[in-house]
Protein backbone atom coordinates (compact mmCIF):
# COMPACT_ATOMS: atom_id res chain seq x y z
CA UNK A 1 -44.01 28.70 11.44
CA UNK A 2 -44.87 25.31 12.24
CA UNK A 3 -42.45 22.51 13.79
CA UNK A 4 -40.30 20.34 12.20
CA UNK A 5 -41.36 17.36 12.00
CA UNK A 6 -39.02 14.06 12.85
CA UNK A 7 -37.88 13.39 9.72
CA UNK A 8 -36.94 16.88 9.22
CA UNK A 9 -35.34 16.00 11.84
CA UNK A 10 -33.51 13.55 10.89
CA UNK A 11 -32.10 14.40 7.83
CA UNK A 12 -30.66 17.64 9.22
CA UNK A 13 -28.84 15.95 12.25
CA UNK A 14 -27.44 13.13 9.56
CA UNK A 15 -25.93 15.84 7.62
CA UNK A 16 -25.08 17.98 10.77
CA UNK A 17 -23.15 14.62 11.03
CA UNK A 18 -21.91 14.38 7.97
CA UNK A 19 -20.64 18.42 7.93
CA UNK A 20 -18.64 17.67 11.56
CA UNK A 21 -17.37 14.66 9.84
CA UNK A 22 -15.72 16.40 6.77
CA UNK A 23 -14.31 18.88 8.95
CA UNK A 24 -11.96 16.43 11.18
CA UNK A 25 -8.74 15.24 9.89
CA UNK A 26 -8.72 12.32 12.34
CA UNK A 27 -9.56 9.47 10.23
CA UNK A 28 -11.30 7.32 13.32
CA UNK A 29 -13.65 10.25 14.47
CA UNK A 30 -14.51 11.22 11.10
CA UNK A 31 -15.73 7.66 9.81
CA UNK A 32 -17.50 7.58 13.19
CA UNK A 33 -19.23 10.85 12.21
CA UNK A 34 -19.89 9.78 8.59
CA UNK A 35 -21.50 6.32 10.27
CA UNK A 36 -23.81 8.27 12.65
CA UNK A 37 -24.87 10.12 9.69
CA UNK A 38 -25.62 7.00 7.68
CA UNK A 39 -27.55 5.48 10.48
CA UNK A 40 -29.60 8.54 10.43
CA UNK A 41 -30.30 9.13 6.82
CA UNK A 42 -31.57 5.92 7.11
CA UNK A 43 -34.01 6.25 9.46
CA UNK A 44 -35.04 9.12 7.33
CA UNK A 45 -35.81 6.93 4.56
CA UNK A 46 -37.86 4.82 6.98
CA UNK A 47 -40.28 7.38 7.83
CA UNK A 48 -40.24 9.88 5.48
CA UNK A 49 -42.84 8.38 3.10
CA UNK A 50 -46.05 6.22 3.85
CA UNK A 51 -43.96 3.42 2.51
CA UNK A 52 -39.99 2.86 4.16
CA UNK A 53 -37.34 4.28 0.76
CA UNK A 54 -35.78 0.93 0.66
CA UNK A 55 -33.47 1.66 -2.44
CA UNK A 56 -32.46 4.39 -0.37
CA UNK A 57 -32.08 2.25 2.57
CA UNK A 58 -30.13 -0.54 0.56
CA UNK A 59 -27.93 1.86 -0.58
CA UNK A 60 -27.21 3.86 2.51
CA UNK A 61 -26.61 0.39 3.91
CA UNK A 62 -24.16 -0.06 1.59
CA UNK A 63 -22.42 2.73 2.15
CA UNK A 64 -22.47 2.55 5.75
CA UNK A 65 -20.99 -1.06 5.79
CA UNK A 66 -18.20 0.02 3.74
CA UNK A 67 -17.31 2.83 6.01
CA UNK A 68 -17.71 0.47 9.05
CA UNK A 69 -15.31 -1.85 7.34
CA UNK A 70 -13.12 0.65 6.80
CA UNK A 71 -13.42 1.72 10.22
CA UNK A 72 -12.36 -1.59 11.69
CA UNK A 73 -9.34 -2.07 9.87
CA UNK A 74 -8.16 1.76 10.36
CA UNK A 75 -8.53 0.31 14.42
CA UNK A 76 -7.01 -2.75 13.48
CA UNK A 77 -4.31 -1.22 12.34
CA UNK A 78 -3.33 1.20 15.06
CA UNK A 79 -3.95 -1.38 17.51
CA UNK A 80 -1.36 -3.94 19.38
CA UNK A 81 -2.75 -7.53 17.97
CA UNK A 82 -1.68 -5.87 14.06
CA UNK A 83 1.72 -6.61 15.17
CA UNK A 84 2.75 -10.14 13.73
CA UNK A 85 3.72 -12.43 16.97
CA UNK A 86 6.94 -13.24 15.31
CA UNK A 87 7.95 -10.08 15.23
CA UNK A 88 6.69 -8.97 18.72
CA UNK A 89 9.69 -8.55 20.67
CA UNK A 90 11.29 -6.93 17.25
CA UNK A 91 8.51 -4.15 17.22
CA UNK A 92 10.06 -1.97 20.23
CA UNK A 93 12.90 -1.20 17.45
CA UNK A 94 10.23 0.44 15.44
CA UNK A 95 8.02 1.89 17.71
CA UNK A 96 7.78 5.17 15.73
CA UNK A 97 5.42 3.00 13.39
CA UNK A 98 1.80 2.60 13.91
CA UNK A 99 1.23 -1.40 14.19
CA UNK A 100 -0.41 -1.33 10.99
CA UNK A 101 2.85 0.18 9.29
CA UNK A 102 4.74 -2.21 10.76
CA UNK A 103 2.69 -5.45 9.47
CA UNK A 104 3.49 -3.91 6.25
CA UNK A 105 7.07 -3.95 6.30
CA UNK A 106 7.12 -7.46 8.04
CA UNK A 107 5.29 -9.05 5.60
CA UNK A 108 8.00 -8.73 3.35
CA UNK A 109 10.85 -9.40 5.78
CA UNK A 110 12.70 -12.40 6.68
CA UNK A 111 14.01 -13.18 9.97
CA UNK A 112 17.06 -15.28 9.73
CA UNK A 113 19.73 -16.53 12.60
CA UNK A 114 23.54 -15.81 10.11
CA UNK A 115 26.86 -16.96 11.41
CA UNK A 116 29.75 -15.40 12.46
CA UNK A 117 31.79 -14.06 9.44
CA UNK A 118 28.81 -13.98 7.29
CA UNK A 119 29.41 -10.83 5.01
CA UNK A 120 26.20 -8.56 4.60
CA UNK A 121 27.84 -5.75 1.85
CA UNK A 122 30.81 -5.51 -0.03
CA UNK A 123 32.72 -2.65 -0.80
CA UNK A 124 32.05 -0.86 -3.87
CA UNK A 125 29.83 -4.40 -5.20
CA UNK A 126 25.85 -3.98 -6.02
CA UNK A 127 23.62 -4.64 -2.83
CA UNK A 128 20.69 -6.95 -3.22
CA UNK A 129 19.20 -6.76 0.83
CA UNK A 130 18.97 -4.29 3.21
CA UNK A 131 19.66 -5.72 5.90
CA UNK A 132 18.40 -4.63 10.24
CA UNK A 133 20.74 -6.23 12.84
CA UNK A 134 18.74 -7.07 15.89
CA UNK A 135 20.90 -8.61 18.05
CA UNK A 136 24.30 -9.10 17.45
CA UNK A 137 27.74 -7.24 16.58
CA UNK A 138 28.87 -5.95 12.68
CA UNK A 139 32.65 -4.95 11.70
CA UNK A 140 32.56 -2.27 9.37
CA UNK A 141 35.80 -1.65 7.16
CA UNK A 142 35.50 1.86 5.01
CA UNK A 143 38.35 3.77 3.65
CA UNK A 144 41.29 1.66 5.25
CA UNK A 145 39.41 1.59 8.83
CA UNK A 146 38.07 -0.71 10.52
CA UNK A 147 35.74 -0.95 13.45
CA UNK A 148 32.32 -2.13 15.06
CA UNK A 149 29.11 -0.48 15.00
CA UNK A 150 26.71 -1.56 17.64
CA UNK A 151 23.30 -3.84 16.47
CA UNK A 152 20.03 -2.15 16.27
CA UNK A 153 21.12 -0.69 12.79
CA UNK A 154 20.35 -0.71 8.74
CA UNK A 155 23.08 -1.72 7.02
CA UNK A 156 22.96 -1.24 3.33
CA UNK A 157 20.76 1.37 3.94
CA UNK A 158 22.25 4.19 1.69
CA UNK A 159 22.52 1.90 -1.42
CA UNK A 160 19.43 1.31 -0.88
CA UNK A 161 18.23 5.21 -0.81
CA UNK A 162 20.30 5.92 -3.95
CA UNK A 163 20.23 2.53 -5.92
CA UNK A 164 24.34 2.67 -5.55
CA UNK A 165 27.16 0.26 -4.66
CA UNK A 166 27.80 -0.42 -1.03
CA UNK A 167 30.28 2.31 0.25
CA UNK A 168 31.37 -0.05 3.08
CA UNK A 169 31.89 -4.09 3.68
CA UNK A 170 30.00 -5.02 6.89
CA UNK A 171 30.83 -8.40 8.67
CA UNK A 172 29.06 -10.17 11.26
CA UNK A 173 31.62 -10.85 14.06
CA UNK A 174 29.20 -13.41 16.01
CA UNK A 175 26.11 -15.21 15.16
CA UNK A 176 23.47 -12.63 14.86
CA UNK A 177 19.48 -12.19 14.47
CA UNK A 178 18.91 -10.61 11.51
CA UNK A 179 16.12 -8.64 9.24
CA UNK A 180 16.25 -8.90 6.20
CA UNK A 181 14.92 -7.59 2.74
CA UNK A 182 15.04 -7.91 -0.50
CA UNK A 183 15.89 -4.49 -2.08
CA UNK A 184 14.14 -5.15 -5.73
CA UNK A 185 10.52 -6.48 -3.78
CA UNK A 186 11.29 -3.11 -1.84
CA UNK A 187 11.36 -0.80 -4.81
CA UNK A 188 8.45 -2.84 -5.99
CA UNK A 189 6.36 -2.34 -3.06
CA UNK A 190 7.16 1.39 -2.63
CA UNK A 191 5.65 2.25 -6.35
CA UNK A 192 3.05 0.83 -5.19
CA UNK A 193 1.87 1.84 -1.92
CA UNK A 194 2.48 5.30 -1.02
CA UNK A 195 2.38 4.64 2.93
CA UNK A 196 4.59 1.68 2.74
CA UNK A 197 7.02 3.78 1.05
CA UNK A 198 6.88 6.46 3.52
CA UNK A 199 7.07 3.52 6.44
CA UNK A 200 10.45 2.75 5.15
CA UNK A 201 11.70 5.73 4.35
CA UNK A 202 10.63 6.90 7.90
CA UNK A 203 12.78 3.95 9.70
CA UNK A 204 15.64 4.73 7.73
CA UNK A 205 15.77 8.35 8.06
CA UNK A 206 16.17 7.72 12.14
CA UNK A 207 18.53 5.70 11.36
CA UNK A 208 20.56 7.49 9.41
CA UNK A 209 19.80 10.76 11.97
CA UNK A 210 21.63 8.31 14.69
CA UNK A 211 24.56 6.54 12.63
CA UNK A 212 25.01 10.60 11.73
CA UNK A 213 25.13 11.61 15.38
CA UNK A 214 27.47 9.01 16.56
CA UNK A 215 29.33 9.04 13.48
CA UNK A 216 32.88 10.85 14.41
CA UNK A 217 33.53 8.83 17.52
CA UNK A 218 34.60 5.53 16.15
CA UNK A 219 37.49 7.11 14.01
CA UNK A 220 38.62 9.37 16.36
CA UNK A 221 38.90 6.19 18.57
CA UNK A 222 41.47 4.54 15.43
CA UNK A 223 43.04 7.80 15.25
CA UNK A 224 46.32 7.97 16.88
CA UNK A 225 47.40 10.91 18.89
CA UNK A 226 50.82 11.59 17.16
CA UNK A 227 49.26 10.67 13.75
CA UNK A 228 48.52 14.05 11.53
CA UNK A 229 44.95 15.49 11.76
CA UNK A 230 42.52 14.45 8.53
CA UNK A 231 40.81 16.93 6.27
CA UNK A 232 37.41 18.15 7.12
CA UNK A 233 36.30 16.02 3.74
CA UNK A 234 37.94 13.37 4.76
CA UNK A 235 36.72 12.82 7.63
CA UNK A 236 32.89 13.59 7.13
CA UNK A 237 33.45 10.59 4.52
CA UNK A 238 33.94 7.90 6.92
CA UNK A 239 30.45 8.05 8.47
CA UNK A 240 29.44 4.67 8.94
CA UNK A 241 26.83 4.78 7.04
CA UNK A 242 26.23 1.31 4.89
């Protein structure tokens, strides 16, 4: 049996490549992979013949520019510097987002200073922005109670998730630095970008997992102690949830 030769060579360690690649789920690695492959088919091309394959090589050139494109923005996008610089010292709150993610959902965010008093949902009236309070303080009223909610929080959150009425009015009770978005470009971008979708839907959910775990203590603070215990369904109605 006689040796292989190097372009024998070649072309089986460009689709040894290409074989590794397909068989790793992480995205970086396996465009690495696919790239080493290309590089290698393409010295294939170069030598296999008398005369360099350069349709071949165009092509493979092609291809391999693509990936490497693709490549840079998948690093882009998991890196620190995809983080907008305005929203920098907001990204902490959303750290369970890759940067990328996080661009996304910024991009079609407004940042806005609103005063004390300034009403973000109504009671039981349609909401038009779901709203993220970053630093301030927010009065919730909801079934006759009233009390605050600490900042850090969606409010308007559940309309939102079920296209509803607000099932609470939430007041800002000093001057606060707020997110905001508008629900219909939401719904918009959501049809049409899977990840986004799943972005925001991701936020919320630990949001609502936190307003869940913390929801009891407020009203049992209102409660008083000679006043008669509520119902079970009563009382796992006044989550402050927006």
């Amino acid at each position: 049996m006689t040796g292989l030769a190097l372009s024998d060579l070649l072309v089986l360690s460009a689709a040894g490549m290409f074989v590794l690649g397909y068989l790793i789920i992480n995205q970086v690695i396996l465009r690495l992979m696919l790239l080493i492959g290309t590089a290698l088919y393409i010295c294939y091309y170069a030598v296999v013949d008398t005369s360099p394959l350069w349709p071949a090589i165009w092509a493979s050139m092609a291809t391999g520019t693509a990936n490497l494109i693709g490549l840079m923005a998948l690093i882009y996008g998991r890196s620190s510097w995809a983080v907008p610089k305005m929203y920098r010292d907001v990204y902490p709150h959303f750290k369970m987002l890759p940067p990328g993610d996080f661009r996304k959902l910024m991009k079609v965010a407004e940042r806005t200073t609103r005063p004390a008093g300034y009403m973000l949902t109504e009671g039981g009236r349609p909401v038009s922005k779901l709203y993220y309070i970053i630093d301030g303080a927010v009065r919730l009223e909801k079934f006759g109670d009233s009390f605050d909610i600490p900042d850090a929080v969606f409010v308007g959150e559940v309309a939102y998730l079920t296209n509803r009425r607000a099932s609470a009015s939430t007041i800002l009770t000093k001057e606060s630095d707020v997110l905001e978005w508008d629900v219909g470009i939401l719904q918009q971008r959501s049809k049409r970008d899977p990840r986004f979708r799943l972005a925001i839907d991701a936020v919320i959910s630990l949001d609502l997992a936190g307003k869940v775990a913390r929801a009891g203590s407020p009203i049992q603070r209102l409660e008083s102690p000679v006043s008669p215990p509520r119902e079970p369904e009563e009382r796992s109605a006044t989550a402050w949830t927006g």
